[in-house]
C-alpha atoms as a PDB file:
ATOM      1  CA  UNK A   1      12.775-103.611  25.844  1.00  0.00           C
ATOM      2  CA  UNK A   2      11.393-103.870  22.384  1.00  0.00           C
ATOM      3  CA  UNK A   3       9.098-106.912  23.453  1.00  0.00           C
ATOM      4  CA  UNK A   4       8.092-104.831  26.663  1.00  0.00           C
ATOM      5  CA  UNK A   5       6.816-102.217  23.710  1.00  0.00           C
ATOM      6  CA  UNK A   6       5.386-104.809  21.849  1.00  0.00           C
ATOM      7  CA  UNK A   7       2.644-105.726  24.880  1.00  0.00           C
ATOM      8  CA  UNK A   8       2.396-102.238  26.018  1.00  0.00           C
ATOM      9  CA  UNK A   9       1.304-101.586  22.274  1.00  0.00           C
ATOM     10  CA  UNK A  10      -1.502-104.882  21.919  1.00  0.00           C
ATOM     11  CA  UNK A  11      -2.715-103.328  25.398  1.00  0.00           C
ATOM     12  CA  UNK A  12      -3.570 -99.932  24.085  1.00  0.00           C
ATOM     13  CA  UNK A  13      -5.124-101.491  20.735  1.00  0.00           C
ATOM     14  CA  UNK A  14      -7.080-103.428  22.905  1.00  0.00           C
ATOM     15  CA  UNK A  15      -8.083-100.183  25.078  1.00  0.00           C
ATOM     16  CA  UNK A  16      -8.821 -98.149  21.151  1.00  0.00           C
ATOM     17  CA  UNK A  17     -10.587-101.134  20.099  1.00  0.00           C
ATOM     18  CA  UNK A  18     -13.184-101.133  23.318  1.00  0.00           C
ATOM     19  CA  UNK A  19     -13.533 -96.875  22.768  1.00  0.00           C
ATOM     20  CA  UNK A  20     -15.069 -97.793  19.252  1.00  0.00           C
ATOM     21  CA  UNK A  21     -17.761-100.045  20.483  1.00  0.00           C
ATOM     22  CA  UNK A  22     -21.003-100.131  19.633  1.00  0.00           C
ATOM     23  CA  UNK A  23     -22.608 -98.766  22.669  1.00  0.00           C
ATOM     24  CA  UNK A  24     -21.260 -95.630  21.273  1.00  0.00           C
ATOM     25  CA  UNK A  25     -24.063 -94.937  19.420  1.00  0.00           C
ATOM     26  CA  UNK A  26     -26.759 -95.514  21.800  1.00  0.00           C
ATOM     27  CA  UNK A  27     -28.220 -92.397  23.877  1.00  0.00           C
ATOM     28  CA  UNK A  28     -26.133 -91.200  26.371  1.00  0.00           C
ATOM     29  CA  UNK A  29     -26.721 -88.824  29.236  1.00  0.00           C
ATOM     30  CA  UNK A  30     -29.888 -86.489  29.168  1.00  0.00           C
ATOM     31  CA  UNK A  31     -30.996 -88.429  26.143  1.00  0.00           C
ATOM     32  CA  UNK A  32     -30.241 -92.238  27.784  1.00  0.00           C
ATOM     33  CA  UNK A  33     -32.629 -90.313  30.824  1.00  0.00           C
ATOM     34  CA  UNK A  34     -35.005 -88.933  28.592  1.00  0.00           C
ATOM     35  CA  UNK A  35     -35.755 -92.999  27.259  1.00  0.00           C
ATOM     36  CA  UNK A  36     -35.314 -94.836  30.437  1.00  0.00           C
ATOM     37  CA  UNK A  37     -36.113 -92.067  33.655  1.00  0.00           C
ATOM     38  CA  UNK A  38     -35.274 -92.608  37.085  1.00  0.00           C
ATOM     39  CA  UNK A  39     -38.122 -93.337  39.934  1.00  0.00           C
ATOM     40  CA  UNK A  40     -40.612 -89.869  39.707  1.00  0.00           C
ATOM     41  CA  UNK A  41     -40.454 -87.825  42.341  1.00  0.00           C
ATOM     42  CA  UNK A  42     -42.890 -89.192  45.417  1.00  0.00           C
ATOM     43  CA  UNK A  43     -43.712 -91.810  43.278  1.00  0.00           C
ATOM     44  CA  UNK A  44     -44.572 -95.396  44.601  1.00  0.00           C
ATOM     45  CA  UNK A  45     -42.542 -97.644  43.711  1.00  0.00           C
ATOM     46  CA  UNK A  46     -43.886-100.816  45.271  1.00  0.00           C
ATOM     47  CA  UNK A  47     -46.613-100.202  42.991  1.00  0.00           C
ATOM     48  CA  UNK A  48     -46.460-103.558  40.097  1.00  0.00           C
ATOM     49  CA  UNK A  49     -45.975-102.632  36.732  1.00  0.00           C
ATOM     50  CA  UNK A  50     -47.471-104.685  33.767  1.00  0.00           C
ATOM     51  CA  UNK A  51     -45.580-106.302  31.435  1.00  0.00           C
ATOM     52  CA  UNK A  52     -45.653-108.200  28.220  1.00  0.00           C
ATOM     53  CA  UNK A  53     -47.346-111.637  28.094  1.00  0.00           C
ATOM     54  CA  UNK A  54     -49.283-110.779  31.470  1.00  0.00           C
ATOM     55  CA  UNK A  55     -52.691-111.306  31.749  1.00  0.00           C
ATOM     56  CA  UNK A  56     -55.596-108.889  33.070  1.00  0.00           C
ATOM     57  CA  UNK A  57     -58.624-108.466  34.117  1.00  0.00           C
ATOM     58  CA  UNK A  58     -60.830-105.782  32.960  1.00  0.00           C
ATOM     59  CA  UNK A  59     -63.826-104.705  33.914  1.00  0.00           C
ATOM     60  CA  UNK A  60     -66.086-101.759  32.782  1.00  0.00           C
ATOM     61  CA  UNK A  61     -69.072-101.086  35.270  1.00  0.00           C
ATOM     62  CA  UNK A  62     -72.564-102.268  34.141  1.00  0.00           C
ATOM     63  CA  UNK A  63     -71.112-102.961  30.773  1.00  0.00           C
ATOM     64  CA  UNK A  64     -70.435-106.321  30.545  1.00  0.00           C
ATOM     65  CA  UNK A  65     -69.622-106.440  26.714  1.00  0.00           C
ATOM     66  CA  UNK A  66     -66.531-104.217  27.541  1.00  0.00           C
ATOM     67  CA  UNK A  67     -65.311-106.220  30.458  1.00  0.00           C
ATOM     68  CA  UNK A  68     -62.845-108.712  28.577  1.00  0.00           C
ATOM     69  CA  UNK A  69     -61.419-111.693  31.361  1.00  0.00           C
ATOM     70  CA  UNK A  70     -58.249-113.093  30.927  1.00  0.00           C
ATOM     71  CA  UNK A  71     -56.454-110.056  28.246  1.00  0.00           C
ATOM     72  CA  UNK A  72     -52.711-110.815  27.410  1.00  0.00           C
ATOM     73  CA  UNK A  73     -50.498-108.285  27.032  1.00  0.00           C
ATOM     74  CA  UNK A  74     -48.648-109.009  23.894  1.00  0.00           C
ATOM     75  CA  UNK A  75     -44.855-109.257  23.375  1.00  0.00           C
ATOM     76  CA  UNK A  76     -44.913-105.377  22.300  1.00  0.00           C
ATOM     77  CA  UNK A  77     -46.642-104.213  25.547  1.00  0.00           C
ATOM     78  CA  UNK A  78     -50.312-103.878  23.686  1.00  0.00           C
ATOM     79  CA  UNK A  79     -54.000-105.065  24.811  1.00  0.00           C
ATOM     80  CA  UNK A  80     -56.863-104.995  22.771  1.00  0.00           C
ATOM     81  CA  UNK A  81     -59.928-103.186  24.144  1.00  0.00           C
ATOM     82  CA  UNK A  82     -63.237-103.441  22.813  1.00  0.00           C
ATOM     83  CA  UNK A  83     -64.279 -99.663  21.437  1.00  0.00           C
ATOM     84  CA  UNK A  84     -60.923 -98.054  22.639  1.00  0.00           C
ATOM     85  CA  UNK A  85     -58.909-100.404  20.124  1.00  0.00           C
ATOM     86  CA  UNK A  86     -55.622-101.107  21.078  1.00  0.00           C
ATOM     87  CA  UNK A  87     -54.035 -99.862  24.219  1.00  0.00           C
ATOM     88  CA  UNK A  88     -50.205 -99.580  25.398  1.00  0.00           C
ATOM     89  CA  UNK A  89     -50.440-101.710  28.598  1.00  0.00           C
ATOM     90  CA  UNK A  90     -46.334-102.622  29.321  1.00  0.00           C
ATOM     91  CA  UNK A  91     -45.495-100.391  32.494  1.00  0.00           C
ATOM     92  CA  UNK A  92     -48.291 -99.163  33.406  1.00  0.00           C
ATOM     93  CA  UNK A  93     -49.924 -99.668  37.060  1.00  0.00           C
ATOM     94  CA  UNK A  94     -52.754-101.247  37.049  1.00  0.00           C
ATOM     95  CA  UNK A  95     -54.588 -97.515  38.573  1.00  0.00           C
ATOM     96  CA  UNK A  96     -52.665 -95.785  35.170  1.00  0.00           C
ATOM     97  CA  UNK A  97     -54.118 -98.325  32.598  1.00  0.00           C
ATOM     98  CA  UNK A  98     -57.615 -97.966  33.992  1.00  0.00           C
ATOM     99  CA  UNK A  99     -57.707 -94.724  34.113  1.00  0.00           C
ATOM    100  CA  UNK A 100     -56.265 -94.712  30.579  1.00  0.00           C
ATOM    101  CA  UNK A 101     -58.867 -96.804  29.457  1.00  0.00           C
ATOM    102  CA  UNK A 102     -61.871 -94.647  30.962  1.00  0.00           C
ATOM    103  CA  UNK A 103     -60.924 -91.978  29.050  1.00  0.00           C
ATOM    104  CA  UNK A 104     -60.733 -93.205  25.782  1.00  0.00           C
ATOM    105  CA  UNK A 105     -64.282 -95.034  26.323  1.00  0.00           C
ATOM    106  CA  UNK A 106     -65.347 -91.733  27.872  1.00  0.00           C
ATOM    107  CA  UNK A 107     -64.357 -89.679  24.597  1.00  0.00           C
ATOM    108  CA  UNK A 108     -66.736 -91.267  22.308  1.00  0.00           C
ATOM    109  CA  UNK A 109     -68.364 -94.119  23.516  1.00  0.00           C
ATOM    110  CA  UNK A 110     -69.606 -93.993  27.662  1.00  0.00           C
ATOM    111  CA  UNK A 111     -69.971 -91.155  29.759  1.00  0.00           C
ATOM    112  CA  UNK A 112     -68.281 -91.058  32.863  1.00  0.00           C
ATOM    113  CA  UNK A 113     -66.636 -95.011  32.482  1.00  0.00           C
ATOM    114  CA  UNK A 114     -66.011 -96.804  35.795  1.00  0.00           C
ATOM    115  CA  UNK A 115     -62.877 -98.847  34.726  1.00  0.00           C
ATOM    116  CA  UNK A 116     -60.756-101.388  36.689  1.00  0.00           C
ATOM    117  CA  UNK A 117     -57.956-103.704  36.190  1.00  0.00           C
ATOM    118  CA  UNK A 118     -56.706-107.011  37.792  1.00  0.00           C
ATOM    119  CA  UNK A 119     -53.534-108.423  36.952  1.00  0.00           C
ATOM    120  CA  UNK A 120     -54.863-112.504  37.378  1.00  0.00           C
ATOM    121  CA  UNK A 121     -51.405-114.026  36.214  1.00  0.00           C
ATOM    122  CA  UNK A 122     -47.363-112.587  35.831  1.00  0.00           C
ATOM    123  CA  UNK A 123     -45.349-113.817  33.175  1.00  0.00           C
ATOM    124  CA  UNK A 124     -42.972-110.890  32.354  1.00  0.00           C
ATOM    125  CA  UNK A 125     -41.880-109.546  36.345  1.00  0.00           C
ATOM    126  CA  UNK A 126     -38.276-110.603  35.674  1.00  0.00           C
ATOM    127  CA  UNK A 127     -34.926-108.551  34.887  1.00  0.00           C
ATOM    128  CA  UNK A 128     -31.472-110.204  32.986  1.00  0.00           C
ATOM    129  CA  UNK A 129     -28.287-108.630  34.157  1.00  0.00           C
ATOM    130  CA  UNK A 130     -25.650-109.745  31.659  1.00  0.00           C
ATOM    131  CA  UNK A 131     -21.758-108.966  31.466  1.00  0.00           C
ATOM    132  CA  UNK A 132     -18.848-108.311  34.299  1.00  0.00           C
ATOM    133  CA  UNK A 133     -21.150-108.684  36.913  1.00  0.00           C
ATOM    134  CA  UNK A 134     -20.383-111.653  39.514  1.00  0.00           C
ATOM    135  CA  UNK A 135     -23.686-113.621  38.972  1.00  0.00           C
ATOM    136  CA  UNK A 136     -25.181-112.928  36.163  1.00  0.00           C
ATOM    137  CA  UNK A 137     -28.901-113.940  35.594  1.00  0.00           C
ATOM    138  CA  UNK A 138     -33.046-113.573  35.228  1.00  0.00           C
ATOM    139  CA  UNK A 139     -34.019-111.876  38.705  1.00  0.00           C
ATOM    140  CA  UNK A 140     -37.591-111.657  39.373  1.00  0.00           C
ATOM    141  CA  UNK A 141     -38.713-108.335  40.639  1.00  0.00           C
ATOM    142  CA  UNK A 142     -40.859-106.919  42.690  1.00  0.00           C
ATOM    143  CA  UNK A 143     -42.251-103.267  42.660  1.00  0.00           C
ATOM    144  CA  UNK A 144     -39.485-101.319  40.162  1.00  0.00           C
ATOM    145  CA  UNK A 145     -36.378-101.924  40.914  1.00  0.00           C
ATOM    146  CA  UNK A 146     -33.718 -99.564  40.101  1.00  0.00           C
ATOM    147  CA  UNK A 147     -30.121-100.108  38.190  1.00  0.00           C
ATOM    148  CA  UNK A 148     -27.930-100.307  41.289  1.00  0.00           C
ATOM    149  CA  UNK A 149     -30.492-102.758  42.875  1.00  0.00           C
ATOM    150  CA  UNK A 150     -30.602-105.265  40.116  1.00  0.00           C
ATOM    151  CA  UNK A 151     -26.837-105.236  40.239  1.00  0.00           C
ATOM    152  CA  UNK A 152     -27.200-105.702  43.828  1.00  0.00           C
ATOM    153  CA  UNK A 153     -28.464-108.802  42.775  1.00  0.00           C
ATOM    154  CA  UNK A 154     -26.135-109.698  40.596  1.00  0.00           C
ATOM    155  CA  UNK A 155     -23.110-109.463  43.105  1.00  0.00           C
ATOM    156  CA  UNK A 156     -22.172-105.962  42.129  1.00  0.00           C
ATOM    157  CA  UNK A 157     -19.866-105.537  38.355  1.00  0.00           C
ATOM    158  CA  UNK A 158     -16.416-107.376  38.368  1.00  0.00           C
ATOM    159  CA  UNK A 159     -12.916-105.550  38.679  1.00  0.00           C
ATOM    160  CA  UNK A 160     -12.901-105.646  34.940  1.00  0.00           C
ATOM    161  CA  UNK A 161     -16.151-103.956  34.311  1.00  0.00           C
ATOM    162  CA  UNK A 162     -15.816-100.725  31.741  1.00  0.00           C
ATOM    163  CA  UNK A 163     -18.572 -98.382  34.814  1.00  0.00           C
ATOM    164  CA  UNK A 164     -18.961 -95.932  32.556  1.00  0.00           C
ATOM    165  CA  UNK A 165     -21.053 -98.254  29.953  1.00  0.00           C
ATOM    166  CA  UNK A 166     -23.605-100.005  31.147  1.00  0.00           C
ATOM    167  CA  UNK A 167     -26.215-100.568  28.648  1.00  0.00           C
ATOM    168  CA  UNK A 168     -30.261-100.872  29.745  1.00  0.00           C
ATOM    169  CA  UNK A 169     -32.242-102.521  26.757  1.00  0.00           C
ATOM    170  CA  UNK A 170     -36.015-101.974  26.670  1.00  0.00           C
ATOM    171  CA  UNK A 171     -38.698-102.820  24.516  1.00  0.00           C
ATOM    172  CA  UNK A 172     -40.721 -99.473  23.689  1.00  0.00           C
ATOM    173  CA  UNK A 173     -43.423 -99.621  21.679  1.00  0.00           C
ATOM    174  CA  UNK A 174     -42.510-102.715  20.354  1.00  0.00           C
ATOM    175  CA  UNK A 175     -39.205-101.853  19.624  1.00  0.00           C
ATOM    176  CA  UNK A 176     -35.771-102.381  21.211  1.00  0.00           C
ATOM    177  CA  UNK A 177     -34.059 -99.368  22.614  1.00  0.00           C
ATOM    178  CA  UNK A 178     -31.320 -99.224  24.678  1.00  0.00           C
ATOM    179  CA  UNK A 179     -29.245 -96.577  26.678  1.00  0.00           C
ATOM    180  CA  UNK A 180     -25.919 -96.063  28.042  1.00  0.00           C
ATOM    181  CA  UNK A 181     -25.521 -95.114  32.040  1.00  0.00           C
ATOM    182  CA  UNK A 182     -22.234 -93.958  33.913  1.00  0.00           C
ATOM    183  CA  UNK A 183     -22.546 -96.699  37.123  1.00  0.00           C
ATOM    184  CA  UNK A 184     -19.562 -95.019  38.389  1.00  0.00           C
ATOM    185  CA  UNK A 185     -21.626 -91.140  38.280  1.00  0.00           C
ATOM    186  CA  UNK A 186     -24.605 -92.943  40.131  1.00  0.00           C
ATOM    187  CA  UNK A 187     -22.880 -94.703  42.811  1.00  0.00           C
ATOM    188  CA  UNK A 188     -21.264 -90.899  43.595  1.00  0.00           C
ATOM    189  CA  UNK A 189     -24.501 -89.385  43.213  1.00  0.00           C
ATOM    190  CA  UNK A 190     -23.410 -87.681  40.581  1.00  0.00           C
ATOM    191  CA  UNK A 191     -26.549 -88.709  38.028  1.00  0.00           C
ATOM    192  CA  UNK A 192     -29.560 -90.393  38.986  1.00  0.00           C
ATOM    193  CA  UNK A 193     -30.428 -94.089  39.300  1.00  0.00           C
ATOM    194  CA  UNK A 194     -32.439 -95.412  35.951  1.00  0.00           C
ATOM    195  CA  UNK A 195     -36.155 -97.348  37.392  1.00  0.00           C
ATOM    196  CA  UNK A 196     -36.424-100.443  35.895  1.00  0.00           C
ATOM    197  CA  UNK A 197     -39.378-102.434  34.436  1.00  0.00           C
ATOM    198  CA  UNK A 198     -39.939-106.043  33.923  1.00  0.00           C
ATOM    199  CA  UNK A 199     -38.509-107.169  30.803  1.00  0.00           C
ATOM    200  CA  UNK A 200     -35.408-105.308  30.885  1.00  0.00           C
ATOM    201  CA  UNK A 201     -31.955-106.037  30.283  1.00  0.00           C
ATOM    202  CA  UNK A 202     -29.204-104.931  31.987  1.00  0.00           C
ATOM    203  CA  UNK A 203     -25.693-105.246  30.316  1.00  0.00           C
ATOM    204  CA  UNK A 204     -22.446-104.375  31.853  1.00  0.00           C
ATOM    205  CA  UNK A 205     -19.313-103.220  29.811  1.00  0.00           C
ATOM    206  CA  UNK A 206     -15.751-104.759  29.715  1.00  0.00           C
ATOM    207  CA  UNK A 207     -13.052-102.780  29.941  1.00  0.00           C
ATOM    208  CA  UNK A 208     -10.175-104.342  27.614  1.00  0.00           C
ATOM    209  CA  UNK A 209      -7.257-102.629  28.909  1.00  0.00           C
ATOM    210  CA  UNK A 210      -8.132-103.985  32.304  1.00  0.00           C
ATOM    211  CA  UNK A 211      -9.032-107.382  30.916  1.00  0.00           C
ATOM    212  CA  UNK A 212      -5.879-107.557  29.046  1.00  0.00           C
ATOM    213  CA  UNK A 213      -3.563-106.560  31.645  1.00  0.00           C
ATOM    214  CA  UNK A 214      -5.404-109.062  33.956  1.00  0.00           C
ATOM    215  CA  UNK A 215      -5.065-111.636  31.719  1.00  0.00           C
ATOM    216  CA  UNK A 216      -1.433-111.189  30.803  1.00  0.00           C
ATOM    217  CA  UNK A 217      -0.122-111.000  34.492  1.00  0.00           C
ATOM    218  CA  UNK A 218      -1.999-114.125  34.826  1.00  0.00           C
ATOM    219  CA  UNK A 219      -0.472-115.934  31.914  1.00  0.00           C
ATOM    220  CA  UNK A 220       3.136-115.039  31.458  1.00  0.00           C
ATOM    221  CA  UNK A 221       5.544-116.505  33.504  1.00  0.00           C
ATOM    222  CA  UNK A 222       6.440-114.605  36.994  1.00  0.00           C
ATOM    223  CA  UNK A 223      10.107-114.632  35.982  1.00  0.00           C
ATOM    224  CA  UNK A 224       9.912-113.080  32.377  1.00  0.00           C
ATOM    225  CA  UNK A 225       7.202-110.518  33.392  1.00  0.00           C
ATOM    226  CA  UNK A 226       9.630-108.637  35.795  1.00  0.00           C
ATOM    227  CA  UNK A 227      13.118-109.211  34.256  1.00  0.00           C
ATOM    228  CA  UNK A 228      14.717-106.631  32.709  1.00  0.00           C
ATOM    229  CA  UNK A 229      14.754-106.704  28.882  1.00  0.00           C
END
């Protein structure tokens, strides 16, 4: 009996030791939303969304000066634009950065600025799913995916994974932010699905008292585990 207390004792340590984790301080709920949003309302989704290291296209009617070829994003999501400076490209359509663009030349410089963008090469379309998942990997994406998708991909979280902490890293404005998401809450329909960009990474949590368990019906011996102490 006392050694049966022993193991039921290591397995909640392990369970207290995977409450104090890290994750805990990252955003949660509203706030984990309020960084990383689910798909807007009516929004298409199939449209591509620029990432870092792409390269663009841009060109500013009858103004050849401000029509930069070949512009790569840089690894914080920026572009450099001739009069507007520099300009937040990373997950923006093509349509949004244009239109961002127009206006800022518009302000000062050009009145009424016909702008258009091209993406000419993708470097940065591709999303890492990491943890107790059954494949992990880089996916490529197309459109914006969504968290449950790019799990999809990854052959769904193992029996071990801790649902209610999976982690979404992002760069935002050249930073890395991340956010904590409830799988379990999203596969109910309980909380919305996150959208996800290029460049993302998707991390899924362990849950020790599982793992432990798992691992200790798995390594002692059939006989001892169910004898009577």
């Amino acid at each position: 009996m006392h050694r049966w207390r022993l193991m039921l004792s290591a397995l909640a340590c392990a369970c207290a030791s995977a409450c104090q984790s890290p994750r805990a301080a990252l955003p949660h709920g509203a706030q984990a939303y309020a960084l990383i949003p689910p798909p807007a309302r009516g929004s298409n989704r199939s449209a591509y969304r620029i990432g870092p290291l792409d390269v663009l296209a841009i060109t500013v009617f009858q103004e050849p000066e401000l029509s930069p070829r070949d512009v790569q994003v840089d690894a914080s999501g920026n572009i450099l634009m001739p009069l507007a400076g520099t300009v937040h490209a990373s997950g923006k359509t093509a349509h949004q950065l244009s239109a961002e663009i127009a206006g800022l030349l518009g302000k000062k410089y050009i009145v009424d600025p016909q702008v258009s963008v091209a993406v000419t090469a993708s470097v940065s379309q591709q999303v890492t799913v990491e943890g107790n998942v059954t494949m992990p990997g880089v996916y490529d994406i197309t459109g914006a995916p969504t968290l449950l998708e790019a799990l999809a991909r990854a052959r769904s979280p193992t029996r071990v994974a801790r649902l209610q902490e999976v982690v979404i890293f992002r760069m935002i404005d050249g930073r890395r932010a991340g956010a904590v998401f409830d799988l379990k809450a999203i596969r109910d329909g309980r909380a919305p699905d996150p959208e996800l960009i290029g460049g993302d990474v998707v991390v899924v949590g362990f849950d020790a008292l599982k793992g432990a368990f798992r691992d200790f019906l798995t390594t002692a011996p059939i006989v001892s585990a169910f004898r009577v102490f």
